[in-house]
N, C-alpha and C. Protein backbone atom coordinates (compact mmCIF):
# COMPACT_ATOMS: atom_id res chain seq x y z
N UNK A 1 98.71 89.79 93.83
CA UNK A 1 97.52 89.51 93.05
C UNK A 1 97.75 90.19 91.71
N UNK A 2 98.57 89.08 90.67
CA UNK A 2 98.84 89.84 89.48
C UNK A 2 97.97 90.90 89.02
N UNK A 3 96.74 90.53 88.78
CA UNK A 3 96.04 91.34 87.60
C UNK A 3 95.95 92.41 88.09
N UNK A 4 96.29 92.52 89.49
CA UNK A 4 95.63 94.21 89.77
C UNK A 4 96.71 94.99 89.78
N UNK A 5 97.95 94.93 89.23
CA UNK A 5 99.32 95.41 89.55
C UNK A 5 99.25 97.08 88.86
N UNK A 6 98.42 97.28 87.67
CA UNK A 6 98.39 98.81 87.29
C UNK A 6 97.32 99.08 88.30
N UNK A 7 96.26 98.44 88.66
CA UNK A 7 95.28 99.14 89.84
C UNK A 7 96.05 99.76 91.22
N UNK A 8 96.90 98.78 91.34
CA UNK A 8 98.31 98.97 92.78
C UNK A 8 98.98 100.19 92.46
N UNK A 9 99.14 100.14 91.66
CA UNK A 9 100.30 101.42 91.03
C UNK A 9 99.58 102.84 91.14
N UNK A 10 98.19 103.01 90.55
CA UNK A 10 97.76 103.79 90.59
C UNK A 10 97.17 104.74 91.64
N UNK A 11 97.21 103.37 92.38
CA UNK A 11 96.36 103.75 93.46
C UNK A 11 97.40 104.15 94.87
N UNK A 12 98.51 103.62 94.55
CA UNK A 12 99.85 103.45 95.45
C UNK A 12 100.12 105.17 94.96
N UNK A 13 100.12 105.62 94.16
CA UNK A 13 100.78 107.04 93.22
C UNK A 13 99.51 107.88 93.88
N UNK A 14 98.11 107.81 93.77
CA UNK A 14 97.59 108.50 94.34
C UNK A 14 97.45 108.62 96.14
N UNK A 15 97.39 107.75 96.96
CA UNK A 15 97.92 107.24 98.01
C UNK A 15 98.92 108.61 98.61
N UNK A 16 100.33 108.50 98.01
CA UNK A 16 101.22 109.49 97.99
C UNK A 16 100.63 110.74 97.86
N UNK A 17 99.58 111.18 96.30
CA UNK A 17 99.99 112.06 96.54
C UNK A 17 99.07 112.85 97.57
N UNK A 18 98.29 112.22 98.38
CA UNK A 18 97.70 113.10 99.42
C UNK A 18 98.01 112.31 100.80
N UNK A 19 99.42 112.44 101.00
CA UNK A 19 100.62 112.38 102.67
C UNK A 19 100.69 110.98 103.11
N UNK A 20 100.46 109.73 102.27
CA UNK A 20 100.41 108.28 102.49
C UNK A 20 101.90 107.79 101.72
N UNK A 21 103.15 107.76 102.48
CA UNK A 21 104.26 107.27 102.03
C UNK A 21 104.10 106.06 102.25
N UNK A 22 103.62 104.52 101.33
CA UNK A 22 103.42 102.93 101.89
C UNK A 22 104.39 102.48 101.75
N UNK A 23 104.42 101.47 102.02
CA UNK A 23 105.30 100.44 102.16
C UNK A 23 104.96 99.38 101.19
N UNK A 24 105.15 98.34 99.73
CA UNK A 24 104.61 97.83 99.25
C UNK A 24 104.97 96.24 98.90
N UNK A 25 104.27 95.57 98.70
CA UNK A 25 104.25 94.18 98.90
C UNK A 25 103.46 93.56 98.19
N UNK A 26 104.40 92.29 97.68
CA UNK A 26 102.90 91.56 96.75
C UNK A 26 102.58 90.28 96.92
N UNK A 27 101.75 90.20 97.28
CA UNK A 27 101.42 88.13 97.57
C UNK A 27 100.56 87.92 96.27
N UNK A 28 101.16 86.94 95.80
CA UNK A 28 100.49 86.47 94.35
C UNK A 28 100.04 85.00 94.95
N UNK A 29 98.68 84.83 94.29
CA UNK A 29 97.81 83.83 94.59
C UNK A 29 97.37 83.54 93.25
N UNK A 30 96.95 82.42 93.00
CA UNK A 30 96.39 82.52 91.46
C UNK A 30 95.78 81.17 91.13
N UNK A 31 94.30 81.84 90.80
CA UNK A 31 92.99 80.03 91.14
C UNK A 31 93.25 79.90 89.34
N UNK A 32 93.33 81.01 88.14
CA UNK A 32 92.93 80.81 86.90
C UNK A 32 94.47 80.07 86.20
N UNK A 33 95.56 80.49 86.57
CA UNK A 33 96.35 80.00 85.24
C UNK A 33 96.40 80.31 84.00
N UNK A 34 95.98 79.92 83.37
CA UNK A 34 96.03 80.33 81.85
C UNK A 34 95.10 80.32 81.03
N UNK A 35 94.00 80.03 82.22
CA UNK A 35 92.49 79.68 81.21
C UNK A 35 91.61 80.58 81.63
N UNK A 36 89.84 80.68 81.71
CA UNK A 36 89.43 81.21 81.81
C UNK A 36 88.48 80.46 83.20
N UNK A 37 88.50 79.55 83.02
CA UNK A 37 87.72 78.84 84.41
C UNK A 37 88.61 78.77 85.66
N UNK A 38 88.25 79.10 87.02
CA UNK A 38 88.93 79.31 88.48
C UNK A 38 89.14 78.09 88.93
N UNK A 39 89.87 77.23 89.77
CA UNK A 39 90.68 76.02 89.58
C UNK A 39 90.95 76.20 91.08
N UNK A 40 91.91 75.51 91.62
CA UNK A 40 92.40 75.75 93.32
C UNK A 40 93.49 76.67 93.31
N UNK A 41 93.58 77.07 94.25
CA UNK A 41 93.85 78.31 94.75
C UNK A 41 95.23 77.94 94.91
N UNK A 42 95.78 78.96 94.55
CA UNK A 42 97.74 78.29 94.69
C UNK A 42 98.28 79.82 95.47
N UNK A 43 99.09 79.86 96.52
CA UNK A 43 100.17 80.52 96.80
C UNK A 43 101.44 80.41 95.80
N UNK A 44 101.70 81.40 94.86
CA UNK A 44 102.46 81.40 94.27
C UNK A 44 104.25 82.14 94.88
N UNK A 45 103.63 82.97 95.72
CA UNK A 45 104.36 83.73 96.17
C UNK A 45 103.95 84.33 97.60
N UNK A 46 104.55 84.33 98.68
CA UNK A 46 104.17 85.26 99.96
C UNK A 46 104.48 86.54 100.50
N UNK A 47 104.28 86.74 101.11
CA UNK A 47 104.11 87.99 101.55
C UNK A 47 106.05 88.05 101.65
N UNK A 48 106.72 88.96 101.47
CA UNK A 48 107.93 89.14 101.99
C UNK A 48 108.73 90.41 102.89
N UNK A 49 107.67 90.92 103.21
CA UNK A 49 107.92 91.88 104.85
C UNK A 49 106.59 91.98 105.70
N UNK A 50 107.41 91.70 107.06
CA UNK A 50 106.64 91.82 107.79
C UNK A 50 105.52 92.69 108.28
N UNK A 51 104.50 92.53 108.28
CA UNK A 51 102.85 93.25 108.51
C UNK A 51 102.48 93.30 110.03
N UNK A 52 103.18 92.25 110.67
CA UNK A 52 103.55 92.23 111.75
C UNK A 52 102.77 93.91 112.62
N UNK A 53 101.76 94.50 113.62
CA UNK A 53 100.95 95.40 114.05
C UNK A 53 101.03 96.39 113.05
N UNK A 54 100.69 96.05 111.73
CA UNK A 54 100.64 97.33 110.45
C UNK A 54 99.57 97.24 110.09
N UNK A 55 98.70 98.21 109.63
CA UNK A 55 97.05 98.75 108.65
C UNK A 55 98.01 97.91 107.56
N UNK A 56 96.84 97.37 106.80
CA UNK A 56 97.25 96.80 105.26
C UNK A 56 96.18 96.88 105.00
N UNK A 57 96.46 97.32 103.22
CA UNK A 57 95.41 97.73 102.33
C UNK A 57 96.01 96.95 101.24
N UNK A 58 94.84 95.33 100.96
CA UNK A 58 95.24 94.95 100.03
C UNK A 58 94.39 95.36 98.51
N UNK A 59 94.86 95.03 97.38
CA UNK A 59 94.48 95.70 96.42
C UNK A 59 94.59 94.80 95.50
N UNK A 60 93.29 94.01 94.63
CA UNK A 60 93.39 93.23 93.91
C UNK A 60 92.33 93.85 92.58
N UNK A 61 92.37 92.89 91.75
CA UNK A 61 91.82 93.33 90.00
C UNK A 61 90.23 93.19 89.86
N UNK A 62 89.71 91.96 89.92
CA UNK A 62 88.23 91.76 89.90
C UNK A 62 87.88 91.00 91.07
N UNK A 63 86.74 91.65 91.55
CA UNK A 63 85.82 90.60 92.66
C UNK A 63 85.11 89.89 92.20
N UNK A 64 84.58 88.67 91.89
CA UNK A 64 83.96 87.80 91.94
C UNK A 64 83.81 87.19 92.75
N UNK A 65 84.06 85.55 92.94
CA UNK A 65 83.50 84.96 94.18
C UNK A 65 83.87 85.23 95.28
N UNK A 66 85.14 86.13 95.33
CA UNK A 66 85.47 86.43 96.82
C UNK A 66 86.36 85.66 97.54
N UNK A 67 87.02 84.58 96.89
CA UNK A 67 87.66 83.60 97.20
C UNK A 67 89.13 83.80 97.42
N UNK A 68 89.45 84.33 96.65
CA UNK A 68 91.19 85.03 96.32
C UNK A 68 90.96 85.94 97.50
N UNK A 69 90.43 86.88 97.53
CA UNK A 69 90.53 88.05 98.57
C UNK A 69 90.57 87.15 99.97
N UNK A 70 89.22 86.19 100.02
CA UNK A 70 88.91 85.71 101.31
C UNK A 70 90.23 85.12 102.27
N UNK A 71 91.13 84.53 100.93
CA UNK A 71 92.56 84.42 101.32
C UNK A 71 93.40 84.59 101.44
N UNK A 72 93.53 86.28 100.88
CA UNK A 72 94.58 87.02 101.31
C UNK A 72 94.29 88.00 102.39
N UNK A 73 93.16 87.68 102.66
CA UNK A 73 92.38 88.66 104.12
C UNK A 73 93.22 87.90 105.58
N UNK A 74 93.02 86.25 105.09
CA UNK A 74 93.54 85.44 106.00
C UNK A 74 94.63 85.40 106.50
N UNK A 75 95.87 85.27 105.06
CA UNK A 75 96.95 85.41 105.23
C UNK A 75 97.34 86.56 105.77
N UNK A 76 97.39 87.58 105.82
CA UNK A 76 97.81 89.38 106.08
C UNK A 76 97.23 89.41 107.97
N UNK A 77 96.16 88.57 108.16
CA UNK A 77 95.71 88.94 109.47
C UNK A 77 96.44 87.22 110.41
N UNK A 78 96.56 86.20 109.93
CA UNK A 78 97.19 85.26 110.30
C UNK A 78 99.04 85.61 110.27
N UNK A 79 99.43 86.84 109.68
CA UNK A 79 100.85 87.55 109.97
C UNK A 79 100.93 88.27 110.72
N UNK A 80 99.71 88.73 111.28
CA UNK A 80 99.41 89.36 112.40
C UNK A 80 99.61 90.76 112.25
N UNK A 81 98.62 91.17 111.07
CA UNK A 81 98.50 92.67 110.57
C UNK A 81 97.35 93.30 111.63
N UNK A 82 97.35 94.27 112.25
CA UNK A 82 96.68 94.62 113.04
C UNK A 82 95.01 95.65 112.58
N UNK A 83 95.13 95.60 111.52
CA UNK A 83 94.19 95.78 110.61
C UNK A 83 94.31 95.88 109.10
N UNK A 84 92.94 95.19 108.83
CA UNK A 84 93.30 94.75 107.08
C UNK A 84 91.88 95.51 106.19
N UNK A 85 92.52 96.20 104.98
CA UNK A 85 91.36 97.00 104.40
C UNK A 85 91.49 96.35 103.17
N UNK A 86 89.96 96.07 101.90
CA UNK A 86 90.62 95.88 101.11
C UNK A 86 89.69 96.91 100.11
N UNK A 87 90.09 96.75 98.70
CA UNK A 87 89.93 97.72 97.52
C UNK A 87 90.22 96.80 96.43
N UNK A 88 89.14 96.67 95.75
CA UNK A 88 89.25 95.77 94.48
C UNK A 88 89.20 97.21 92.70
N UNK A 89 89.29 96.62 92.06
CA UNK A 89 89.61 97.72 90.62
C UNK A 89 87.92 97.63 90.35
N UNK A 90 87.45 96.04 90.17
CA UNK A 90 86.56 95.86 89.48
C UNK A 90 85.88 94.98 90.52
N UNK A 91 84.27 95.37 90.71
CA UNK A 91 83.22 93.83 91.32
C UNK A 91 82.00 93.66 90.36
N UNK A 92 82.35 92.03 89.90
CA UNK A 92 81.01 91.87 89.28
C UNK A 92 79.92 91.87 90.18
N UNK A 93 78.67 91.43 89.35
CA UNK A 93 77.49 91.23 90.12
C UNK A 93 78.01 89.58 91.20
N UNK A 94 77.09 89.98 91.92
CA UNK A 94 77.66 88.49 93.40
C UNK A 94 76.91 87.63 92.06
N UNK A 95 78.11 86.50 91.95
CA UNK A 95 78.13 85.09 91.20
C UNK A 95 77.08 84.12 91.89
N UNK A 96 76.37 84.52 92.92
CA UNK A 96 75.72 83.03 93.66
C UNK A 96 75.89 81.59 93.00
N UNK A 97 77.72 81.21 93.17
CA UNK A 97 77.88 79.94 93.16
C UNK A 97 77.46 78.92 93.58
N UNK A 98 76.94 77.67 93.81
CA UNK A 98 76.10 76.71 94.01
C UNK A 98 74.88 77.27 95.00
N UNK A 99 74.14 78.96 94.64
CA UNK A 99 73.50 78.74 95.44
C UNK A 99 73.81 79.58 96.73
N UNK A 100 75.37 79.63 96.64
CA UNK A 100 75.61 80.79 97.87
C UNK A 100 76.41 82.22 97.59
N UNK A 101 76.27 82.96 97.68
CA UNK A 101 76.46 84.16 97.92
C UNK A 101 78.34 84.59 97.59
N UNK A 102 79.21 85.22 97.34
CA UNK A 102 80.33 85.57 97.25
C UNK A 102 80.85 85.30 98.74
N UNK A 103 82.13 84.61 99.12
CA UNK A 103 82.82 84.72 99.88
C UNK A 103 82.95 85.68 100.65
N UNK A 104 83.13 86.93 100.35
CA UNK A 104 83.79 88.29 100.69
C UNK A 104 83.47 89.17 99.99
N UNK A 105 83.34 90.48 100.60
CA UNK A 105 82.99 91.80 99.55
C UNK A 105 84.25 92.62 99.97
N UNK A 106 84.51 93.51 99.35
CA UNK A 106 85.49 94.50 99.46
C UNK A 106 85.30 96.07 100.38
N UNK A 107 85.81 96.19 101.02
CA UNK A 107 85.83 97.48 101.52
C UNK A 107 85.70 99.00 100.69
N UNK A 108 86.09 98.89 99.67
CA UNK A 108 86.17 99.40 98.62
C UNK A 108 86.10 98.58 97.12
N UNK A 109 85.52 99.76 96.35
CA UNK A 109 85.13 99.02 95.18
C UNK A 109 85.54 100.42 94.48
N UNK A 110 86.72 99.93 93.02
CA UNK A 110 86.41 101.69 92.27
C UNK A 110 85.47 101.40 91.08
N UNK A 111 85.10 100.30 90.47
CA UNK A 111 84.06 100.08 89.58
C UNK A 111 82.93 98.30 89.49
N UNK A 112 82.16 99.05 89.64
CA UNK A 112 80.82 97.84 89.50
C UNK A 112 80.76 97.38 87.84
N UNK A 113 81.47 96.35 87.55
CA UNK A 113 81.68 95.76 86.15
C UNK A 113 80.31 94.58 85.83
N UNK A 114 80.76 94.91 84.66
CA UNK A 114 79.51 93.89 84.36
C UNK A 114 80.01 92.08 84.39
N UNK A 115 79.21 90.91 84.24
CA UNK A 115 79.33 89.89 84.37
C UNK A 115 79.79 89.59 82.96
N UNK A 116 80.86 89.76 82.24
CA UNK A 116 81.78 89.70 81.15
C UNK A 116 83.33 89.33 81.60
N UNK A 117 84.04 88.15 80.92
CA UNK A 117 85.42 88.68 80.99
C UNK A 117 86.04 89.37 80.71
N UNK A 118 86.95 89.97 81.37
CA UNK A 118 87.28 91.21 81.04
C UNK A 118 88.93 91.31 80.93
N UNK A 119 89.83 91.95 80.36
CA UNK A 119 91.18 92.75 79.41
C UNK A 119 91.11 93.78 80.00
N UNK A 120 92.56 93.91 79.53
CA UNK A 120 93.36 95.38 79.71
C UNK A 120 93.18 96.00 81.37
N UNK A 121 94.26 96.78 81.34
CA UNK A 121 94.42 97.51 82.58
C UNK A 121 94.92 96.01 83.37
N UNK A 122 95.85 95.55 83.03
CA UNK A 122 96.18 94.49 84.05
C UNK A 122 95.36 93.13 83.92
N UNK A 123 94.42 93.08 83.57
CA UNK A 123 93.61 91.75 83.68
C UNK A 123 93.83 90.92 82.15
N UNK A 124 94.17 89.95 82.14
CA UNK A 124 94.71 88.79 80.92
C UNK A 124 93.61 88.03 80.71
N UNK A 125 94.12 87.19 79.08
CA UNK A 125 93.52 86.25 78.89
C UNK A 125 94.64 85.08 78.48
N UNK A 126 94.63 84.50 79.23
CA UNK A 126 95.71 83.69 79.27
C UNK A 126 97.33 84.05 78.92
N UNK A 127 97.44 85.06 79.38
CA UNK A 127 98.92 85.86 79.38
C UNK A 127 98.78 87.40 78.20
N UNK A 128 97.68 87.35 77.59
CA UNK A 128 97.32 88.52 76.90
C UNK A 128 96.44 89.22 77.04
N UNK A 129 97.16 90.59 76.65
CA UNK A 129 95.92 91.79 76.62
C UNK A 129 95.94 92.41 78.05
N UNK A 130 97.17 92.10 79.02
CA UNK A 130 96.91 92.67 79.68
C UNK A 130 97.59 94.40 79.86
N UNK A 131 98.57 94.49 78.86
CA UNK A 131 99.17 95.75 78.74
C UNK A 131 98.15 96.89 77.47
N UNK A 132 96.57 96.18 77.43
CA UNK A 132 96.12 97.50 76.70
C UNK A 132 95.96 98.50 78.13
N UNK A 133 95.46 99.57 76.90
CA UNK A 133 95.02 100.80 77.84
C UNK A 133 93.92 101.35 78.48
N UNK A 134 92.83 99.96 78.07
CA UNK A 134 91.45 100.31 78.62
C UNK A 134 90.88 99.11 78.77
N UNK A 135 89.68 99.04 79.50
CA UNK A 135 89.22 97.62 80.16
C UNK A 135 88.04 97.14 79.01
N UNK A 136 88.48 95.78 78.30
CA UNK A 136 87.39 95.57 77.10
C UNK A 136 87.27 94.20 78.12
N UNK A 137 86.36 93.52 76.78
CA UNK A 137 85.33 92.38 77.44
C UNK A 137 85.55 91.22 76.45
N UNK A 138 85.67 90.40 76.37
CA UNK A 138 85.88 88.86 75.66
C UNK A 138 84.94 88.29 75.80
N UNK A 139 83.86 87.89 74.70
CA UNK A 139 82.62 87.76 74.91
C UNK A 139 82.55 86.46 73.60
């Protein structure tokens, strides 16, 4: 899950430093592309070691509809991970898309963001801005 790859890092580095040596892995999924509107959901990439009776803690960039997560919850427990946690960087407010509610919530949340697109720290706008050093808003 590209955008969250400095959230992974950080959180992988802190992880360590209190007695959590992981194991790490990245399944890239990706509904946006290059724009700003969410589109169908593509496996770009899979999982490439086995999860097979392992805890997994996946770790993605923004929650919104819950959709991306809802399917990497699937995938990780359809590999037959024997438990799956997740931890998002950022959750907006629940989107109530046509009316219904977010897909999925996160097990963890490290910040409640506002309903803005959002830069930096990993998250793009169509391939930019994602190497600033702080989380701005494109408004």
């Amino acid at each position: 899950l590209t955008g969250g790859i400095l959230f992974a890092a950080d959180l992988t580095r802190a992880l360590n430093r209190n007695g959590r040596d992981i194991a790490f892995d990245a399944l890239w999924l990706s509904s946006y592309s290059d724009g700003r509107e969410s589109g169908a959901m593509l496996i770009r990439a899979p999982l490439q070691r086995s999860v097979e009776g392992r805890q997994v803690l996946i770790m993605d960039d923004v929650l919104d509809s819950g959709a991306s997560l809802k399917i990497a919850v699937e995938i990780v427990r359809e590999a037959g991970a024997a438990e799956v946690i997740t931890a998002v960087f950022a959750r907006k407010p629940d989107p109530l898309k046509d009316g219904r509610p977010r897909e999925m919530d996160a097990d963890f949340t490290a910040w409640e963001a506002p309903a803005r697109y959002l830069v930096g720290y990993g998250l793009d706008d169509g391939g930019k801005y994602r190497a600033l050093p702080y989380v701005g808003a494109m408004d």
